[in-house]
Protein backbone atom coordinates (compact mmCIF):
# COMPACT_ATOMS: atom_id res chain seq x y z
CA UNK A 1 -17.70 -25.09 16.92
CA UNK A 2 -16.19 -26.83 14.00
CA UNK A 3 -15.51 -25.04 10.78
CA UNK A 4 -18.20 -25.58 7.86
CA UNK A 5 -16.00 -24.33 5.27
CA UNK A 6 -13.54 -25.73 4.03
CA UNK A 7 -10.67 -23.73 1.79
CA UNK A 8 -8.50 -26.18 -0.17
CA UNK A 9 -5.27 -24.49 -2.06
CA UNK A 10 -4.89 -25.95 -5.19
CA UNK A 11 -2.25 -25.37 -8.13
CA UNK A 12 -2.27 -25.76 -11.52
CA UNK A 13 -0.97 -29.41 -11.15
CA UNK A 14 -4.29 -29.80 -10.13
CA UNK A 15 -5.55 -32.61 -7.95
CA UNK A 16 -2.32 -34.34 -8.65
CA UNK A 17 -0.45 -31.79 -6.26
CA UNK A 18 -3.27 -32.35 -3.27
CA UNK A 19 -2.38 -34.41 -0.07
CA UNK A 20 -4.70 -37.19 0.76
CA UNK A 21 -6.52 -34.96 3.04
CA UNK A 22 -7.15 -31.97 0.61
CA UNK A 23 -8.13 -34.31 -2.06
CA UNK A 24 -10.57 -36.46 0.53
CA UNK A 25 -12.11 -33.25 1.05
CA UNK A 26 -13.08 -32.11 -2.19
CA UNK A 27 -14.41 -35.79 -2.71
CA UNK A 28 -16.95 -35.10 0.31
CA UNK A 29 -17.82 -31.93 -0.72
CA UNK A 30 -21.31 -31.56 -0.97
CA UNK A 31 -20.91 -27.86 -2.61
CA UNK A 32 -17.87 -27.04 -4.82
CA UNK A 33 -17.06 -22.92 -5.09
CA UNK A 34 -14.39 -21.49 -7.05
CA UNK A 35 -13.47 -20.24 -10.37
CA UNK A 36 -14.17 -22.09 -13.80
CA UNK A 37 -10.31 -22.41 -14.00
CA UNK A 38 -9.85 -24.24 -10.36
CA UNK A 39 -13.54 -26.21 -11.35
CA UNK A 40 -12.38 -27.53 -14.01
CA UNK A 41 -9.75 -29.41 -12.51
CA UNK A 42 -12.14 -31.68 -10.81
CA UNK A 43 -13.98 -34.30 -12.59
CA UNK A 44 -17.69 -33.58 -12.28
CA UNK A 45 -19.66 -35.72 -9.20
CA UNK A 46 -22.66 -35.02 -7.67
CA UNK A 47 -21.63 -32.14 -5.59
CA UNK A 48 -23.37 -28.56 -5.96
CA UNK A 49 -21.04 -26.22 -8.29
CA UNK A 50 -20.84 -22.52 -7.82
CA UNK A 51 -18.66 -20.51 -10.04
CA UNK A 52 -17.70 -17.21 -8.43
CA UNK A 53 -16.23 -15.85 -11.62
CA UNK A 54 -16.65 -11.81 -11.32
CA UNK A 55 -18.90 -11.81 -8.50
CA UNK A 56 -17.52 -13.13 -5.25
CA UNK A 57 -20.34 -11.71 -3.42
CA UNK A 58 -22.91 -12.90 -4.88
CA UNK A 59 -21.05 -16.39 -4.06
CA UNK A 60 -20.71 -15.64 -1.06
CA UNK A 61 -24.54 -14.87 0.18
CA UNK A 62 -25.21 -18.42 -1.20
CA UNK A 63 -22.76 -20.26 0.50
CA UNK A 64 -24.31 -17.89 3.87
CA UNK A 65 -27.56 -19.80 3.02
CA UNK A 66 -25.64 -23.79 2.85
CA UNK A 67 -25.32 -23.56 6.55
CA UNK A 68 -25.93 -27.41 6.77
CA UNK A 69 -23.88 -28.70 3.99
CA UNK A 70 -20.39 -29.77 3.50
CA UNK A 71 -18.37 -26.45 1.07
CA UNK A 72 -15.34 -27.05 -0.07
CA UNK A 73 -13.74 -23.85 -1.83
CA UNK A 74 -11.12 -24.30 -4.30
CA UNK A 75 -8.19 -21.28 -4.59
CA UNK A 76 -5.37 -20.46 -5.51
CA UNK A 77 -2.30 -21.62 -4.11
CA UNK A 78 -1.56 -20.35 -0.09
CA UNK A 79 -5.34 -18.82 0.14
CA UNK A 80 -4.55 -16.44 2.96
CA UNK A 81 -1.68 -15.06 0.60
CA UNK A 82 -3.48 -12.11 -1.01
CA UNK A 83 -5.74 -15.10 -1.70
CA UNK A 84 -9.62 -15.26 -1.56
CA UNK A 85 -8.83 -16.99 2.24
CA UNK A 86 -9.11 -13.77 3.67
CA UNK A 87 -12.06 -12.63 2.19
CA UNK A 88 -13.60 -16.01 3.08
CA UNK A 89 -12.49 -15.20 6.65
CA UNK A 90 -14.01 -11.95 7.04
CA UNK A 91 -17.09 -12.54 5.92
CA UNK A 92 -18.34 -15.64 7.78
CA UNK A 93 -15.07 -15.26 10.71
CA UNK A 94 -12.12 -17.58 11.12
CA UNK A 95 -14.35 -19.69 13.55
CA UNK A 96 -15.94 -21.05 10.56
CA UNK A 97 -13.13 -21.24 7.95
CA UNK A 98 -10.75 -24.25 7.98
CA UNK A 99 -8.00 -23.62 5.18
CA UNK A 100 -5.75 -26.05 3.87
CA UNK A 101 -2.69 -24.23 1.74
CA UNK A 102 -0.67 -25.48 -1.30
CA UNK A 103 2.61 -24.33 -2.15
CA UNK A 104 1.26 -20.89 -3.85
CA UNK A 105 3.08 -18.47 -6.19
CA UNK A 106 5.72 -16.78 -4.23
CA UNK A 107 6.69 -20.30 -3.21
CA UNK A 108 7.26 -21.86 -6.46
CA UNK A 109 9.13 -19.20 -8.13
CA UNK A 110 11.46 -18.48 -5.33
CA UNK A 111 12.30 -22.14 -5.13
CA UNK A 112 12.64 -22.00 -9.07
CA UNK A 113 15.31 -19.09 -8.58
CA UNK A 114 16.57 -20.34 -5.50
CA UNK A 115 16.09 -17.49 -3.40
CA UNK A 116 15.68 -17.72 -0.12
CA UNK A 117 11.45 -16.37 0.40
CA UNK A 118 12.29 -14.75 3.62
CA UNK A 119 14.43 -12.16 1.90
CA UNK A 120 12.38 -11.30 -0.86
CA UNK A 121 9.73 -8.49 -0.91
CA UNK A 122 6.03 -10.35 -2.03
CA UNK A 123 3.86 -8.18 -3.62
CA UNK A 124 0.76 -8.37 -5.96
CA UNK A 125 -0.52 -5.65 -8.66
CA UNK A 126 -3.78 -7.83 -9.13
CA UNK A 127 -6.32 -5.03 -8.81
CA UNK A 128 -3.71 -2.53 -7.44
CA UNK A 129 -2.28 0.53 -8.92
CA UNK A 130 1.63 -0.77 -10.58
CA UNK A 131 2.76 2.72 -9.67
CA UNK A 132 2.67 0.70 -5.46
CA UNK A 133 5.69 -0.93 -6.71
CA UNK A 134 7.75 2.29 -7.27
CA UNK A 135 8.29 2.48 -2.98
CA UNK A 136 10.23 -0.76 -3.40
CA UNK A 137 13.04 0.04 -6.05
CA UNK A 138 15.91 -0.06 -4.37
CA UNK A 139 19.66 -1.49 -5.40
CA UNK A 140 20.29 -5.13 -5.01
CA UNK A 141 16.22 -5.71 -3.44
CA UNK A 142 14.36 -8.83 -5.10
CA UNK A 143 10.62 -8.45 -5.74
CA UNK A 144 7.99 -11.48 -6.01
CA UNK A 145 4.90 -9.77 -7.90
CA UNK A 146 1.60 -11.18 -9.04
CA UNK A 147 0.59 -9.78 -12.23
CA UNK A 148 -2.91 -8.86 -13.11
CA UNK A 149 -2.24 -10.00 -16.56
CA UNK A 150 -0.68 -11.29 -19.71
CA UNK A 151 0.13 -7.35 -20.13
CA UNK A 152 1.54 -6.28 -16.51
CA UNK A 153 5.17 -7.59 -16.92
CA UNK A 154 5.72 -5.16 -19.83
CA UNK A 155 4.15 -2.44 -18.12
CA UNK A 156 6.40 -3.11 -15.24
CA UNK A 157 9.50 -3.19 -17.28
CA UNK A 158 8.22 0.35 -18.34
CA UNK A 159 8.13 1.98 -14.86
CA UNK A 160 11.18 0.19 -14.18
CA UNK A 161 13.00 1.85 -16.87
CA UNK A 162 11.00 5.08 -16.31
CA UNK A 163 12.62 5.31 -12.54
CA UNK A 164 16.39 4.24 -13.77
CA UNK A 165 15.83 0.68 -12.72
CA UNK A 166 16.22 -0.22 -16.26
CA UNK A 167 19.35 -2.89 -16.17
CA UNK A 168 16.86 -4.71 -13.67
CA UNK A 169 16.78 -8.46 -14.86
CA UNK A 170 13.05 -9.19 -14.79
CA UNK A 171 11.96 -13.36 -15.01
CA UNK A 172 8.56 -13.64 -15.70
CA UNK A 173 6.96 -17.39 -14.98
CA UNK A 174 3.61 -18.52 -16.08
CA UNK A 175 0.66 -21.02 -15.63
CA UNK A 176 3.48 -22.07 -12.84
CA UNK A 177 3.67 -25.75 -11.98
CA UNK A 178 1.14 -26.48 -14.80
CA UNK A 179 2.22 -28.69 -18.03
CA UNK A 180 1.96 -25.52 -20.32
CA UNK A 181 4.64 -23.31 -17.72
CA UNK A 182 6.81 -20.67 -19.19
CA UNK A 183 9.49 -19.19 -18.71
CA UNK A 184 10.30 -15.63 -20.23
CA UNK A 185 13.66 -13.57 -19.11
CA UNK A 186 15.02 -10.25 -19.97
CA UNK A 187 16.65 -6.52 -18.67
CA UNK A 188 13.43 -3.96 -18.14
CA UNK A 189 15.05 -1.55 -20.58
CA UNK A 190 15.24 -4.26 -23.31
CA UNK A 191 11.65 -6.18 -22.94
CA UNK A 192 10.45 -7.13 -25.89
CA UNK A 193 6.73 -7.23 -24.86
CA UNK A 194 6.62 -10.86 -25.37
CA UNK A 195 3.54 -12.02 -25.06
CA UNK A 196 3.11 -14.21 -21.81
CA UNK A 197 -0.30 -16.46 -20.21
CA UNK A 198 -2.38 -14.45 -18.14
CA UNK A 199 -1.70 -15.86 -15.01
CA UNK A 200 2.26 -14.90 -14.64
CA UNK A 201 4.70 -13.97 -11.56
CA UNK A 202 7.26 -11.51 -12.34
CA UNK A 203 10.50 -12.00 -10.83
CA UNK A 204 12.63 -8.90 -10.55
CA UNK A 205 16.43 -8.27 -9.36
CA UNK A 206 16.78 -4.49 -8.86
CA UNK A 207 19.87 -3.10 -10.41
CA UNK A 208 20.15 1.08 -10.86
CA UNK A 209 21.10 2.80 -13.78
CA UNK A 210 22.38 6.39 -14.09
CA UNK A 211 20.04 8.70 -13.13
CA UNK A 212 18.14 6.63 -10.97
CA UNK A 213 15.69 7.50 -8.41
CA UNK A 214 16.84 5.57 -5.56
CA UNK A 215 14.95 7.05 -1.96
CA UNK A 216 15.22 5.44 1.11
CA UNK A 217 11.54 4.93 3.19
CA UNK A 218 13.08 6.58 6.15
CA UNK A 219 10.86 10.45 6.44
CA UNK A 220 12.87 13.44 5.25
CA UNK A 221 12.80 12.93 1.50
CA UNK A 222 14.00 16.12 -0.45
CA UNK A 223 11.91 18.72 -0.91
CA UNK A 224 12.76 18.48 -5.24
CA UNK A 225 11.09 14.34 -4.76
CA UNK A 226 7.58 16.48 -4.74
CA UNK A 227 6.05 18.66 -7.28
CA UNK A 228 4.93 21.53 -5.12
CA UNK A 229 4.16 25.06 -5.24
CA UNK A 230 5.85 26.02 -2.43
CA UNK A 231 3.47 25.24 -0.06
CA UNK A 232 5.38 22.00 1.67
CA UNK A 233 6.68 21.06 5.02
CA UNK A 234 10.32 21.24 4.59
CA UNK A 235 12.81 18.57 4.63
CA UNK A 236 14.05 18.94 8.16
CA UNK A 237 10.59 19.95 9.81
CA UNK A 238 9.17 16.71 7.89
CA UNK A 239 11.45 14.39 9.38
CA UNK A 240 10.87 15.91 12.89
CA UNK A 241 7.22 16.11 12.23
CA UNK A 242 6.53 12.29 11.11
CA UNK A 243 8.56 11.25 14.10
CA UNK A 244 6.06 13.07 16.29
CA UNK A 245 3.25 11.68 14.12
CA UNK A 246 4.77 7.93 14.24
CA UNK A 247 3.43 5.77 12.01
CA UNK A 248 2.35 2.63 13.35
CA UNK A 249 1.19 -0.70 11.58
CA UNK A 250 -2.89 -0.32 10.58
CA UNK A 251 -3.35 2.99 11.93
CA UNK A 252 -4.90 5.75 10.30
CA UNK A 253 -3.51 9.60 9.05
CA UNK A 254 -5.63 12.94 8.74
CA UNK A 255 -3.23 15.20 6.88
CA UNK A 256 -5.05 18.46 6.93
CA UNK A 257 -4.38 21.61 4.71
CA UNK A 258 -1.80 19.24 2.81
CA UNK A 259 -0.71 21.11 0.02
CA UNK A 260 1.72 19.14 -1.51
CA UNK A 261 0.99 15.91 -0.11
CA UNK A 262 4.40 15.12 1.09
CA UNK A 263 3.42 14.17 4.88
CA UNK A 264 0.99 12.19 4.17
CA UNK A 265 2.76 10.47 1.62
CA UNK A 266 6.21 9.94 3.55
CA UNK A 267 3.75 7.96 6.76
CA UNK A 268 2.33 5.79 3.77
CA UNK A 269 5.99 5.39 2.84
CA UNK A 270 7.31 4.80 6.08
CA UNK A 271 4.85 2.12 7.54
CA UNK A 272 2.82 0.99 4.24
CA UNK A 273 0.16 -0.94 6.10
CA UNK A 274 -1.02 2.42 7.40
CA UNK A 275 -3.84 4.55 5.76
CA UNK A 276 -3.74 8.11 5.18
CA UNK A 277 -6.33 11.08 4.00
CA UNK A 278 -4.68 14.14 2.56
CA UNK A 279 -7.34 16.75 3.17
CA UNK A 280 -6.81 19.69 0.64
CA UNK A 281 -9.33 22.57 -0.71
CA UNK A 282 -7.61 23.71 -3.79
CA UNK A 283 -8.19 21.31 -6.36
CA UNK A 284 -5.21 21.98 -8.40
CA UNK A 285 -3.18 21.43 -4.92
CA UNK A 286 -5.15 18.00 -4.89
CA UNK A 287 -3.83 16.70 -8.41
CA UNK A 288 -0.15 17.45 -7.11
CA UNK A 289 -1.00 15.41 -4.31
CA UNK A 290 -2.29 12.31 -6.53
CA UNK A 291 0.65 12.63 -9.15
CA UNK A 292 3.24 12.75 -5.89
CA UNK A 293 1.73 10.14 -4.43
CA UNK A 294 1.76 7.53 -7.85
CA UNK A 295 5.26 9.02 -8.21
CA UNK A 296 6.13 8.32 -4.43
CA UNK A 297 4.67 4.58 -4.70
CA UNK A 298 1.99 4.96 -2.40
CA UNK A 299 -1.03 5.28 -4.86
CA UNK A 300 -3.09 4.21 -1.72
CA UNK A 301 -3.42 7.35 -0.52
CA UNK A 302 -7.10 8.96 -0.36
CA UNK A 303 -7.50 12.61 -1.49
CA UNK A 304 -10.24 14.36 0.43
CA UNK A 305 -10.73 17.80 -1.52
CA UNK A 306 -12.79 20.53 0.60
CA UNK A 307 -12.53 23.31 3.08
CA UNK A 308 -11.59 21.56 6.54
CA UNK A 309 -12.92 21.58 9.51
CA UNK A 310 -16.55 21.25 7.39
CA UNK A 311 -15.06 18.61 5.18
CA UNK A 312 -14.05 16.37 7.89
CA UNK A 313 -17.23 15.08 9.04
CA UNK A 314 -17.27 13.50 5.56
CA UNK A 315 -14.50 11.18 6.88
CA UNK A 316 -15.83 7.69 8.37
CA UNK A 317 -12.18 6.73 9.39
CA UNK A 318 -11.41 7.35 12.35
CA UNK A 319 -7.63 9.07 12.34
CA UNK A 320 -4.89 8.06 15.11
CA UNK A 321 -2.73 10.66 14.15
CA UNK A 322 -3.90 13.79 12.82
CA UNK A 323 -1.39 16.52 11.07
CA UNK A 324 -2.31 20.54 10.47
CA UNK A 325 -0.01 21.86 8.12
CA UNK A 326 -2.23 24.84 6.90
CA UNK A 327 -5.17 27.11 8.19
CA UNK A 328 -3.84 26.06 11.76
CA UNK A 329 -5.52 29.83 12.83
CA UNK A 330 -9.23 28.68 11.37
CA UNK A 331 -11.64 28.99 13.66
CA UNK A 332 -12.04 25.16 15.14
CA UNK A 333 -10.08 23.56 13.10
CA UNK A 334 -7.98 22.24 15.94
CA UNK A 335 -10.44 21.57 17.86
CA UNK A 336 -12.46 19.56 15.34
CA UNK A 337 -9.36 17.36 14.57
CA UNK A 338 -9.47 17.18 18.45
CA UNK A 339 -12.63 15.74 18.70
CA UNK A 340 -12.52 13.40 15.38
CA UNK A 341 -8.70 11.80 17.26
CA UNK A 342 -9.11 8.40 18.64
CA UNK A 343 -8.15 7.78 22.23
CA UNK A 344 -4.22 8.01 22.62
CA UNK A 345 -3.82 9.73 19.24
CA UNK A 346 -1.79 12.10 18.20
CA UNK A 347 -2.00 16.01 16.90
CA UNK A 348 0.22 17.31 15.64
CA UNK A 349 0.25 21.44 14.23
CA UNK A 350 3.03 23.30 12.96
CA UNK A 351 2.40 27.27 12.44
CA UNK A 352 4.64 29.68 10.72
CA UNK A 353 2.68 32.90 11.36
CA UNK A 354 2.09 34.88 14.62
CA UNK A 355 -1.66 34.31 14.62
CA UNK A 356 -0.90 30.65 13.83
CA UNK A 357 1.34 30.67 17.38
CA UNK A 358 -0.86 32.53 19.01
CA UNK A 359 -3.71 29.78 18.44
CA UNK A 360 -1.19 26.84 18.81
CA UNK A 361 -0.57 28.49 21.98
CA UNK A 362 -4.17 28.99 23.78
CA UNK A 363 -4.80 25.33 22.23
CA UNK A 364 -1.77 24.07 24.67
CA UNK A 365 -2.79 25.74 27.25
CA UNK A 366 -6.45 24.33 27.11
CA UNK A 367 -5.94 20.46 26.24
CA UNK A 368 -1.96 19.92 26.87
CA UNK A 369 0.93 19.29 24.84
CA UNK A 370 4.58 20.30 23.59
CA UNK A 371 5.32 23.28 22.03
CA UNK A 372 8.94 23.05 20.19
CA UNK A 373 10.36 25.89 17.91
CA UNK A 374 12.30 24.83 14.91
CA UNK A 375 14.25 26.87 12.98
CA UNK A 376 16.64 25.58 10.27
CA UNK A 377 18.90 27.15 8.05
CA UNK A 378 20.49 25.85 4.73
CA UNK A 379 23.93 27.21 3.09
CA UNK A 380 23.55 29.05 -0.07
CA UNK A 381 25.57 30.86 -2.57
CA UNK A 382 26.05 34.85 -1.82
CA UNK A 383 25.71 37.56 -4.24
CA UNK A 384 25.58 36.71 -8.49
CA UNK A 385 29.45 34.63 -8.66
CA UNK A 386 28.46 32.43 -5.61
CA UNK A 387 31.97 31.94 -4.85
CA UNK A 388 31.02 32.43 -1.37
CA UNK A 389 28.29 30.71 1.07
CA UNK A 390 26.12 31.58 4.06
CA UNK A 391 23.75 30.29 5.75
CA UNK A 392 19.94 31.45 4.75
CA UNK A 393 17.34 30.96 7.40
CA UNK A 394 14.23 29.33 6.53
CA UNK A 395 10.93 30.67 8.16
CA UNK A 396 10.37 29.06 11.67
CA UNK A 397 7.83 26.64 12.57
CA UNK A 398 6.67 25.90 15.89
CA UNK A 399 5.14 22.36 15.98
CA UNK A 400 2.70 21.76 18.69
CA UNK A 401 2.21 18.40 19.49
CA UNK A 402 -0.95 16.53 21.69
CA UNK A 403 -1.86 13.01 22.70
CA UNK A 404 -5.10 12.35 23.55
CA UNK A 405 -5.43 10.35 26.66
């Protein structure tokens, strides 16, 4: 079956920057969709016009209804590059989409700079939290974001300079390959807020400062990257327990009794196309957990508050990996995690207290597993002068892990 939609990339060059094909295209359109800023670069004919300006869904049911007549959509740049493309695609199926990209964004700046695309880091903050940048600040890296407006590269410049990335030498381009392009450079910790066009890609070269908060993705952060209460899988446990968990691309996290946050936040970290729910009943526990995770720079993360296993029914996604961290001696807790796991998923349970073992224990021997015992200890000063050290045990935790076959 051919495709009956057609998405044409287009820059602000406008139909000047088309091939022959794209541009042939739009002539035979019978219906033209897009925004009033892509319209308007093609001279009125007798072609249908919607304008999808703030409501792409609406746009979208009547294109569903055109199933006989030639559409031609008109976006941005590479449309399958956070682009409209894949909305396009997963509403009426890539059976029935035909896209045609233009050089977009990313393209045109690195090729501005002269960096080589391939080792740059592409992001966009158009509709996303800024704070998902944060998980990307590290020495020497080269970001490629898409602002959401005239405002975002000074906001950026302020969480650059609020994590230590302040020498950072930000180049902010706009209305790019358009007669009216800019060009504004700077250091984060000296932006003057110039004002810049709306549609603007900020170019950043990471350089730390003193003091700056530079964390690798790998899991085992230190326990002082969280606010917590106390209630936290330590360092060492963490790092064994996420490797048990494994993050994989797409897949989905229950972290249950979460208290801080931090293990639900280090599998965002580690694999960022993953999702994650941090189940927690306390609400004041459930604020730490949304101020670690903007802090952390995975914003992303969804914050179920109630008392689990009742909560979890509330849950529509379907986990691949589920962590206990607290209330592992609850009456069907594990068990309801159990049930909610998707075939070859993993549990994972780590207990500190003797009833806590006890349940990890009759739960092994009922569905299978690995039982492992950790116990760490860390060097610390002895008596008030601390001229001396020794080695302070920290409470063991044995970690229970099943798949489900």
């Amino acid at each position: 079956m051919s495709a009956r939609i057609t998405v044409v990339g287009i820059g602000e060059d406008g139909l000047d920057g088309l091939t022959p094909k794209a541009r042939g295209l739009i002539d035979e359109a019978e219906v033209l969709v897009g925004g009033e800023r892509h319209l308007s670069k093609v001279p009125l004919g007798g072609e249908q016009r919607i304008d999808w300006d703030g409501d792409f869904d609406a746009a979208f049911d009547k294109i569903e209804k055109m199933k006989d007549r030639r559409v031609v959509v008109l976006a941005s740049g590479d449309p399958l590059h956070y682009g409209v493309g894949a909305n396009i695609v997963r509403r009426f199926g890539a059976d029935q989409v035909n896209v045609i990209p233009a050089p977009g964004a990313f393209s045109l700046v690195a090729a501005d700079l002269g960096w080589p695309l391939a080792d740059v880091k592409c992001l966009t903050v158009h509709g996303r939290a800024l704070e998902a940048v944060t998980l990307y600040l590290t020495p020497g890296r080269r970001l490629l974001v898409l602002s959401w407006d005239g405002e975002t590269p000074e906001k950026l410049a302020g969480l650059l300079t609020a994590r230590g990335f302040g020498p950072s030498r930000i180049t902010v381009l706009g209305n790019l390959g358009g007669d009216d392009e800019t060009r504004t450079e700077g250091t984060a910790k000296k932006w003057t807020g110039e004002t810049v066009p709306d549609l603007n890609t900020i170019a950043v070269e990471c350089v730390a400062g003193d003091g700056a908060d530079v964390l690798s993705r790998v899991p085992g952060l230190p326990d002082d990257a969280f606010e917590h209460d106390g209630l936290i899988t330590k360092r060492e446990v963490r790092a064994a327990t996420l490797a048990r968990l494994m993050p994989l691309p797409g897949q989905t996290l229950w972290d249950v009794g979460a208290g801080s946050g931090a293990v639900a936040i280090e599998w965002l970290r580690a694999e960022p196309s993953a999702k994650a729910f941090a189940v927690e009943r306390d609400p004041k526990r459930a604020a730490v957990i949304a101020r670690n995770a903007a802090n952390l720079g995975v914003p992303e993360l969804k914050i179920v508050e109630g008392e689990a296993p009742g909560i979890l029914s509330g849950i529509e996604t379907v986990p691949d990996a589920v962590f206990v961290g607290g209330g592992v001696s609850v009456p069907g807790l594990l068990e309801a995690c159990w049930d909610a796991l998707s075939p070859g998923g993993r549990l994972v349970a780590n207990g500190v207290t003797l009833e806590a073992e006890q349940r990890l224990l009759f739960f092994q021997n009922e569905f299978g597993g690995d039982l492992t015992r950790m116990a760490v200890s860390r060097a610390a000063p002895v008596g008030p002068v601390g001229r001396l050290q020794t080695f302070q045990p920290l409470k063991q935790v044995t970690q229970l892990v099943t798949i489900k076959k």
